[in-house]
PDB file of N, CA and C in Angstrom:
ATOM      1  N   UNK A   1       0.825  -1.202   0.000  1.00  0.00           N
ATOM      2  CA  UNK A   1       0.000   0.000   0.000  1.00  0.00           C
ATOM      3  C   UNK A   1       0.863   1.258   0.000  1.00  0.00           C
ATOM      4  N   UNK A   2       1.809   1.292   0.634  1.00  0.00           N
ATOM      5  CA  UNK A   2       2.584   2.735   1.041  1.00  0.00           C
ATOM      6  C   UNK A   2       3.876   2.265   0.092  1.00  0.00           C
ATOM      7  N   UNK A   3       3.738   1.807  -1.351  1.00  0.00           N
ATOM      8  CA  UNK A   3       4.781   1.968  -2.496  1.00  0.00           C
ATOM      9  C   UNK A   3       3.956   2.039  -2.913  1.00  0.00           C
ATOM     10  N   UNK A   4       2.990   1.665  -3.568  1.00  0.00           N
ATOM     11  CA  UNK A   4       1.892   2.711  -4.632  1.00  0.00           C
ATOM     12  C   UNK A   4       1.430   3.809  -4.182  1.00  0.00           C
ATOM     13  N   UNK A   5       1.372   4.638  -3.007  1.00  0.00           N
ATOM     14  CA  UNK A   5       1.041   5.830  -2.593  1.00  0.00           C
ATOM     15  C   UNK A   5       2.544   6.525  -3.137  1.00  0.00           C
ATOM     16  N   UNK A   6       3.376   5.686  -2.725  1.00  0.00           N
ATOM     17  CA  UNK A   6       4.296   6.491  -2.769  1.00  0.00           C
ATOM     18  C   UNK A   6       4.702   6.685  -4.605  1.00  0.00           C
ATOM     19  N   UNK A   7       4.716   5.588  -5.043  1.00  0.00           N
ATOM     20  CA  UNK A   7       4.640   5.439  -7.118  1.00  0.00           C
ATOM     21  C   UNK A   7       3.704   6.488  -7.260  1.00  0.00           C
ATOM     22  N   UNK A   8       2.500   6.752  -6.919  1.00  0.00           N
ATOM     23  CA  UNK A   8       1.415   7.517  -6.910  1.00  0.00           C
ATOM     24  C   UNK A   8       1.519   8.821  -7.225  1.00  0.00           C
ATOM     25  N   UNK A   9       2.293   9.079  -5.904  1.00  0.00           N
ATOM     26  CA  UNK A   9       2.922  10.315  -5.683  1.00  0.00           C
ATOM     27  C   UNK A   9       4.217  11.394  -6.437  1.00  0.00           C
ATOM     28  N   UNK A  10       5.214  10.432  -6.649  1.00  0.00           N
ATOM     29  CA  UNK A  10       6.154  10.282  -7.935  1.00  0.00           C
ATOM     30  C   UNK A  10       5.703  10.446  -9.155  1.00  0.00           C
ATOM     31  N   UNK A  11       4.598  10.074  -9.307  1.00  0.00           N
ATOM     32  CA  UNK A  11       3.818  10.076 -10.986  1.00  0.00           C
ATOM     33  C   UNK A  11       3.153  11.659 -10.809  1.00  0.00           C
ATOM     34  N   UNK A  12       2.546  11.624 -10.363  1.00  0.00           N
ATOM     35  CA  UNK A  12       2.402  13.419 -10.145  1.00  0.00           C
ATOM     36  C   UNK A  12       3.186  14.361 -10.288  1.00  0.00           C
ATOM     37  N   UNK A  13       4.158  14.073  -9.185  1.00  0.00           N
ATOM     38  CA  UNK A  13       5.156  15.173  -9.389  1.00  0.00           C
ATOM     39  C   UNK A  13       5.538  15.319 -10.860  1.00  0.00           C
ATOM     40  N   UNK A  14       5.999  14.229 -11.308  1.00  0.00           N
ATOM     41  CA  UNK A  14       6.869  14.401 -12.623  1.00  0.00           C
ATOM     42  C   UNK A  14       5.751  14.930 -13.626  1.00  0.00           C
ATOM     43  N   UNK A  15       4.295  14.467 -13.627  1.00  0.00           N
ATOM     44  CA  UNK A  15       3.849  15.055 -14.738  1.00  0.00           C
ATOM     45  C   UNK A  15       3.550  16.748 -14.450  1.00  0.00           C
ATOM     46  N   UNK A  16       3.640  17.038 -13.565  1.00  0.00           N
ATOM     47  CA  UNK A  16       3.101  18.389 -13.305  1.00  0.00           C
ATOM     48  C   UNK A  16       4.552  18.536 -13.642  1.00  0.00           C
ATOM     49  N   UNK A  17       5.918  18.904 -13.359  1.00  0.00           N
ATOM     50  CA  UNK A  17       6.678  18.890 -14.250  1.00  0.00           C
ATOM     51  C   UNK A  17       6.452  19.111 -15.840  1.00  0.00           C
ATOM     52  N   UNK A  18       5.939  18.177 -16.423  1.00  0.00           N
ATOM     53  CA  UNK A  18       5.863  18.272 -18.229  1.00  0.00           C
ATOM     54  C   UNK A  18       5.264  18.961 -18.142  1.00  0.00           C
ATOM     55  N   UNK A  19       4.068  19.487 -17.532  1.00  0.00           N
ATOM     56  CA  UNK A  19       3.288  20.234 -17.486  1.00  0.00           C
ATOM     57  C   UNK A  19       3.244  21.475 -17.829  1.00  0.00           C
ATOM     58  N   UNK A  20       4.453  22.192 -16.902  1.00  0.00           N
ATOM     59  CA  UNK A  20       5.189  23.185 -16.377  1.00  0.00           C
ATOM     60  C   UNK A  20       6.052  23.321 -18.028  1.00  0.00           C
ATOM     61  N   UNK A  21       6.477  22.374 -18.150  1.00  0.00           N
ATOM     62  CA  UNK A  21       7.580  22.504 -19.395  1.00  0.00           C
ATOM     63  C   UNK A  21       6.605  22.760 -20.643  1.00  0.00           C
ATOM     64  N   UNK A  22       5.413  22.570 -20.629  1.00  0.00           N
ATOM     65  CA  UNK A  22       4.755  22.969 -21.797  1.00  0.00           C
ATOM     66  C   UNK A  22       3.821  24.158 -22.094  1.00  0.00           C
ATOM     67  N   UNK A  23       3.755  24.785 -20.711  1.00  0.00           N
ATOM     68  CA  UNK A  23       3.219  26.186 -20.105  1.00  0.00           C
ATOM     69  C   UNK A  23       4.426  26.878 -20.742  1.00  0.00           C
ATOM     70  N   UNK A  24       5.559  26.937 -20.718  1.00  0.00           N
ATOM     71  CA  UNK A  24       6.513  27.967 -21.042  1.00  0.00           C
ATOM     72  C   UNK A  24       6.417  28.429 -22.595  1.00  0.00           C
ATOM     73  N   UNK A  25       6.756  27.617 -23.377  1.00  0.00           N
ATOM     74  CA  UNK A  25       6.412  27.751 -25.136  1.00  0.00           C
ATOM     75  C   UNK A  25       4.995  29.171 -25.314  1.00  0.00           C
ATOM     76  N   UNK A  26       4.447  28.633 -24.586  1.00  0.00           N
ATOM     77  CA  UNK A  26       2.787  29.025 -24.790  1.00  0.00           C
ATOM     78  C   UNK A  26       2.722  30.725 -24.238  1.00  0.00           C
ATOM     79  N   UNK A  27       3.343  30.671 -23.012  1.00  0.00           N
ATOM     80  CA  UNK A  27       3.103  31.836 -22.571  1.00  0.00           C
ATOM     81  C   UNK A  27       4.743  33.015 -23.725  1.00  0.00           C
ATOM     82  N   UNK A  28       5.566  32.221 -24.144  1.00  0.00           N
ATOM     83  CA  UNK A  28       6.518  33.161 -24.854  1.00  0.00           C
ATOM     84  C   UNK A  28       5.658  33.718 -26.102  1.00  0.00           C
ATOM     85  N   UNK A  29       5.290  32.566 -27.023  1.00  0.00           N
ATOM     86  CA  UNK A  29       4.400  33.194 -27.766  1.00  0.00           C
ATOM     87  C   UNK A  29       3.389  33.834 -27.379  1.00  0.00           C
ATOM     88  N   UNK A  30       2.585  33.553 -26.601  1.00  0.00           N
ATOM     89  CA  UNK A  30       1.415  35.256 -26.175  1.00  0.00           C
ATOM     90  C   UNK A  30       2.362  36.594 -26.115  1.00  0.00           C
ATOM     91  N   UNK A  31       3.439  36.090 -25.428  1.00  0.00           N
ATOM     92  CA  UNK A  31       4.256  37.587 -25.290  1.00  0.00           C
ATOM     93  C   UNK A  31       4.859  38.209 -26.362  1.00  0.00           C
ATOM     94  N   UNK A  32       5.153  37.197 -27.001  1.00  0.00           N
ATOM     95  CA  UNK A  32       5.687  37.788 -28.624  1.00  0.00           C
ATOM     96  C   UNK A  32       4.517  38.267 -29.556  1.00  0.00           C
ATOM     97  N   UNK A  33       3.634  37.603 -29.564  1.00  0.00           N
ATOM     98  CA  UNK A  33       1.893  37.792 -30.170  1.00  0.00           C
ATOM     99  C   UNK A  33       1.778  39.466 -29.413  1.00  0.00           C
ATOM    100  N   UNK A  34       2.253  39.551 -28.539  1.00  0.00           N
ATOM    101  CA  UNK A  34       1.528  40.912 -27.799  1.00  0.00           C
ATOM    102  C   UNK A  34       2.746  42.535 -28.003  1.00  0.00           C
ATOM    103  N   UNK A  35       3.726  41.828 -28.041  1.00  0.00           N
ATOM    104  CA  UNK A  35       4.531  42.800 -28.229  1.00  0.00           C
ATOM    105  C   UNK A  35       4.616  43.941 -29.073  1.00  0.00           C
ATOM    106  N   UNK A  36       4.128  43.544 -30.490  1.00  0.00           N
ATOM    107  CA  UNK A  36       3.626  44.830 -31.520  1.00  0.00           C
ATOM    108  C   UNK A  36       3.249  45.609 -31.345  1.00  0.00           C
ATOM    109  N   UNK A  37       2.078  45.499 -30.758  1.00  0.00           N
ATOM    110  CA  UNK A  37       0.837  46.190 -30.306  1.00  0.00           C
ATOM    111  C   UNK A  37       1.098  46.997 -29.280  1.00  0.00           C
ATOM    112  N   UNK A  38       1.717  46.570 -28.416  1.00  0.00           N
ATOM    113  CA  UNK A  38       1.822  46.737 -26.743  1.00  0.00           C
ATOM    114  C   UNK A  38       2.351  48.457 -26.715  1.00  0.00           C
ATOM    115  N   UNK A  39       1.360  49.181 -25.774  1.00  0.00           N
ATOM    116  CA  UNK A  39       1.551  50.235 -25.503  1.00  0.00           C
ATOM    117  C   UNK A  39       2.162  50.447 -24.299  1.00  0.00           C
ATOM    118  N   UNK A  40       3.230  50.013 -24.607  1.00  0.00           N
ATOM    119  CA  UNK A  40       4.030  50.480 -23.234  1.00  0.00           C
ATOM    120  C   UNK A  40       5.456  51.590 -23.331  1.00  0.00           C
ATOM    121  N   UNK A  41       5.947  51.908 -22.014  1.00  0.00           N
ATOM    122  CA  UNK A  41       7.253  53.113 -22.159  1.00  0.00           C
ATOM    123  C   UNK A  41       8.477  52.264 -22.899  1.00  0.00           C
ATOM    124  N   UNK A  42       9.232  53.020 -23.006  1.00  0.00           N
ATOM    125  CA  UNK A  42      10.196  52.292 -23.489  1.00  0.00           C
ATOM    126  C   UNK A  42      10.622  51.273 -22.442  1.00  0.00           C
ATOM    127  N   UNK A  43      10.849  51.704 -21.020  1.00  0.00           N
ATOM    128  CA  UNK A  43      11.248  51.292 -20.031  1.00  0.00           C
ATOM    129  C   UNK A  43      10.558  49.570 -20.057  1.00  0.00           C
ATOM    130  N   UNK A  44       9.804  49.804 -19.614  1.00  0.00           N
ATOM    131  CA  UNK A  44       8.773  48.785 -20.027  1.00  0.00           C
ATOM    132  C   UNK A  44       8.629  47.910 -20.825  1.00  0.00           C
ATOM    133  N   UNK A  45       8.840  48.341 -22.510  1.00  0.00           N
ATOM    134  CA  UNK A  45       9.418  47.508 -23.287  1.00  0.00           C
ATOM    135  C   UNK A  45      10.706  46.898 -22.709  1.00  0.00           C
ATOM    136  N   UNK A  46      11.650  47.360 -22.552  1.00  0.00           N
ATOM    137  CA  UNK A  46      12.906  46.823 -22.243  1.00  0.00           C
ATOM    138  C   UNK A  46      12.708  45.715 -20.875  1.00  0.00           C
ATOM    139  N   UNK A  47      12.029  45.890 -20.350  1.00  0.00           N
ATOM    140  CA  UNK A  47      11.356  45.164 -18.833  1.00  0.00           C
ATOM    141  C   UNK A  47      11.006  43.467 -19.316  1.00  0.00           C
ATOM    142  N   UNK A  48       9.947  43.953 -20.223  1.00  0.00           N
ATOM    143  CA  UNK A  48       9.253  42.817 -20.933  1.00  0.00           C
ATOM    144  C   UNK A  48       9.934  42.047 -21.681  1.00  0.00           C
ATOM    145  N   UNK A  49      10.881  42.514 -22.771  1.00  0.00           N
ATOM    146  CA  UNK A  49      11.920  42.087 -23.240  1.00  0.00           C
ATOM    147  C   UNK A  49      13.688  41.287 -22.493  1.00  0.00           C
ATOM    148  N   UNK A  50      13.877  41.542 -21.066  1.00  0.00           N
ATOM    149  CA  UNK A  50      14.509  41.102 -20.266  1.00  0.00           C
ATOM    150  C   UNK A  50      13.828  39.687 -20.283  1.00  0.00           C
ATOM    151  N   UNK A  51      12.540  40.073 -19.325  1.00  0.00           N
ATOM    152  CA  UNK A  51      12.041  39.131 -18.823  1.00  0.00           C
ATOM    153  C   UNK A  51      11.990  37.795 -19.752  1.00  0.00           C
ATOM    154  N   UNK A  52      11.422  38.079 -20.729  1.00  0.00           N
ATOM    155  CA  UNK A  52      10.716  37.283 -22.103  1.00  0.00           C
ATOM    156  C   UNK A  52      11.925  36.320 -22.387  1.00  0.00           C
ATOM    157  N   UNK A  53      13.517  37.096 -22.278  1.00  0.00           N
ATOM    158  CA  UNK A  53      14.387  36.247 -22.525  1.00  0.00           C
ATOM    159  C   UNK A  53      14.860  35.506 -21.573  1.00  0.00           C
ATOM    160  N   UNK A  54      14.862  36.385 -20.125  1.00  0.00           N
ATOM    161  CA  UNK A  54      15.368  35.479 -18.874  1.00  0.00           C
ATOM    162  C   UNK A  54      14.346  34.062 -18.834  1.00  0.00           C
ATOM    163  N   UNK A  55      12.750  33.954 -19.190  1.00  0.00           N
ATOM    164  CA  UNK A  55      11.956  33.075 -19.387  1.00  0.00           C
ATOM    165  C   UNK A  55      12.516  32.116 -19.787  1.00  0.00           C
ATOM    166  N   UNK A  56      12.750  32.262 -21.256  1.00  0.00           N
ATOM    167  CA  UNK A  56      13.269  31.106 -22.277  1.00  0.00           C
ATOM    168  C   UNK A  56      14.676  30.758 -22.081  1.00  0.00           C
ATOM    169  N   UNK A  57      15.868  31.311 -21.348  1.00  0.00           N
ATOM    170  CA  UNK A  57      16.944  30.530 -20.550  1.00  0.00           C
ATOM    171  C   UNK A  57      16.674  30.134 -19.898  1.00  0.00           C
ATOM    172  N   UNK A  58      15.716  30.005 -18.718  1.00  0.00           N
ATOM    173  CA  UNK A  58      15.325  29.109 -17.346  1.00  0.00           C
ATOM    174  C   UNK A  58      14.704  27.790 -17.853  1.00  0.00           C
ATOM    175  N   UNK A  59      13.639  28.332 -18.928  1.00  0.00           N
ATOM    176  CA  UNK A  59      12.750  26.769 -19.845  1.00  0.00           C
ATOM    177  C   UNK A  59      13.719  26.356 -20.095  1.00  0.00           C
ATOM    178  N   UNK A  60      15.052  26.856 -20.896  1.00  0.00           N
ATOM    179  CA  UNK A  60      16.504  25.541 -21.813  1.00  0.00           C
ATOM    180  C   UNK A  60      17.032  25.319 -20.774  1.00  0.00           C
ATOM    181  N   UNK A  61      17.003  25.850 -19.540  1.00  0.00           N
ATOM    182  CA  UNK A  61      17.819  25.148 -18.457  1.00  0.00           C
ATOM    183  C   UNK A  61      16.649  24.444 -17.724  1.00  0.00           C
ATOM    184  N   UNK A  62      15.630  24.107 -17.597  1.00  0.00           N
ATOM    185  CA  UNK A  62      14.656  22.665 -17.265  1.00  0.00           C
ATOM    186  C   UNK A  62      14.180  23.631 -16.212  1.00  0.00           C
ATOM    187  N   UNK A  63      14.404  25.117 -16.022  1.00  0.00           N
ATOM    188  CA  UNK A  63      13.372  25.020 -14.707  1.00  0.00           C
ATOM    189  C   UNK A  63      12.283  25.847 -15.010  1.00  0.00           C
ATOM    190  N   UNK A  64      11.553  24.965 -15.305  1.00  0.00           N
ATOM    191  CA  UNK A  64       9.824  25.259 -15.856  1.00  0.00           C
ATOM    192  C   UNK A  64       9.444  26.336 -14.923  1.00  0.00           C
ATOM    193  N   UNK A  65       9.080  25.984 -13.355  1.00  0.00           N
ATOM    194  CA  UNK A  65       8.805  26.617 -12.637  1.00  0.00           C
ATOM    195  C   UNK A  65       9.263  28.355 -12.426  1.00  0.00           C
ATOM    196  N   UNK A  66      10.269  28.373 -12.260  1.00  0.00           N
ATOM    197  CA  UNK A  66      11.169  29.840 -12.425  1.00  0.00           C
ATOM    198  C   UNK A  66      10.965  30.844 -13.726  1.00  0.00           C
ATOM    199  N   UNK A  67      10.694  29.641 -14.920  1.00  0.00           N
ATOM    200  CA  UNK A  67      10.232  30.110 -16.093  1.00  0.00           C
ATOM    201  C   UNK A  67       8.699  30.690 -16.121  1.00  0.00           C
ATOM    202  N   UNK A  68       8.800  30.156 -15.503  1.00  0.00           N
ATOM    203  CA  UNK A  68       6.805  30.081 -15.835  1.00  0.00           C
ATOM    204  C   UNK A  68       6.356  31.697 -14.958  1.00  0.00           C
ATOM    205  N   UNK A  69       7.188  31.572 -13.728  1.00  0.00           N
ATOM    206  CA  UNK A  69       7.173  32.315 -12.634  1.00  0.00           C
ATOM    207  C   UNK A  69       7.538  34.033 -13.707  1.00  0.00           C
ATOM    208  N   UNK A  70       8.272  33.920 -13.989  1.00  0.00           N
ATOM    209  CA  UNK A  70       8.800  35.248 -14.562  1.00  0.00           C
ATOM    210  C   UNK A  70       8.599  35.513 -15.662  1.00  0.00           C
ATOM    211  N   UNK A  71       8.079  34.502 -16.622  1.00  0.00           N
ATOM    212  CA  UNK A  71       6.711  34.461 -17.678  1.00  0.00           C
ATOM    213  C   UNK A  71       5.882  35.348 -17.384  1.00  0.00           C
ATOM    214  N   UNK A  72       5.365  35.151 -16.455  1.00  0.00           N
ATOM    215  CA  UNK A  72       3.744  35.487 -15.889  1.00  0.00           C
ATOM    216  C   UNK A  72       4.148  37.208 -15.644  1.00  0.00           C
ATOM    217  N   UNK A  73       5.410  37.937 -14.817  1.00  0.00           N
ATOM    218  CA  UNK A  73       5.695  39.055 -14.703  1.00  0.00           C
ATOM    219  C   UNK A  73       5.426  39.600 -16.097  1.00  0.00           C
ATOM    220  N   UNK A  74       6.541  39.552 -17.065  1.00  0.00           N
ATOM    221  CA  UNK A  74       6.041  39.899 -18.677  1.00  0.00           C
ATOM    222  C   UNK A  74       4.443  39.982 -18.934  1.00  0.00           C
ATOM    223  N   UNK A  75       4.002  38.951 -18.405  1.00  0.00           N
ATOM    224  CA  UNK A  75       2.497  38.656 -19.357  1.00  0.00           C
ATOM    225  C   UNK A  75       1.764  40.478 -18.426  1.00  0.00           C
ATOM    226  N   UNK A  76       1.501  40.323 -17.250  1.00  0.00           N
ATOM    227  CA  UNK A  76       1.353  41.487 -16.199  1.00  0.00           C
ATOM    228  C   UNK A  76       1.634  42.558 -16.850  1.00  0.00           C
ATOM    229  N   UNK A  77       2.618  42.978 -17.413  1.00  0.00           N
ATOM    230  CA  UNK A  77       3.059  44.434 -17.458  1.00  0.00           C
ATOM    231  C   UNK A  77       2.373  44.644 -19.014  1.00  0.00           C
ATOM    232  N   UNK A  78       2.245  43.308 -19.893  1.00  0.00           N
ATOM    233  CA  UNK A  78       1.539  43.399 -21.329  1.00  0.00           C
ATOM    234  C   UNK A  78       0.011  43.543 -20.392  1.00  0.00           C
ATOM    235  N   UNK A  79       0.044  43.539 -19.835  1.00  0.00           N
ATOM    236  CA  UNK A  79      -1.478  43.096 -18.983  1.00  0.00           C
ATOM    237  C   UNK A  79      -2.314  41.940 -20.160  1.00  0.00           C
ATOM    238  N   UNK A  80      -1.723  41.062 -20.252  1.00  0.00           N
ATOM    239  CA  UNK A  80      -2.421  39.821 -20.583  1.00  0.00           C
ATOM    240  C   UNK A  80      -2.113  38.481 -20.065  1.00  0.00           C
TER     241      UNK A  80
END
C-alpha cells in the first residue's frame, strides 16, 4: 500500500513537471503575439523584453517553474 502511494505520488510530481515545461512555449508566444501592439514606455518595453528572454533561458535550463514564474511578470506588465 505505502509503495503505490508512494509510485502515486512520484507520478504526479513528474507530470506536473511536463506540465510546467509545456506552459513555457505558450506563454513566450502570447508575449511575442503581444509585443507589436503593446503600448508600453520604453522602459517597459525593455522590462518585458529582459524578462521574455530570462523566461526562455530558465525553460533551456529545465526550470519550468522559475520560467513560468517570470513568464507570468512579462504577461502582467503586457497586462495579458
Amino acid at each position: 500500500m505505502k509503495l503505490s502511494s508512494i509510485l502515486v505520488a512520484a507520478g504526479l510530481v513528474l507530470a506536473s513537471g511536463s506540465a510546467l515545461a509545456f506552459h513555457c512555449p505558450k506563454d513566450m508566444k502570447a508575449i511575442d503575439a503581444a509585443l507589436p501592439n503593446a503600448k508600453l514606455s520604453s522602459a517597459q518595453m525593455t522590462e518585458v523584453k529582459n524578462l521574455r528572454a530570462e523566461g526562455e533561458r530558465l525553460h533551456k535550463a529545465k526550470k519550468h517553474q522559475e520560467s513560468v514564474d517570470t513568464l507570468a511578470k512579462a504577461k502582467k506588465i503586457l497586462g495579458i
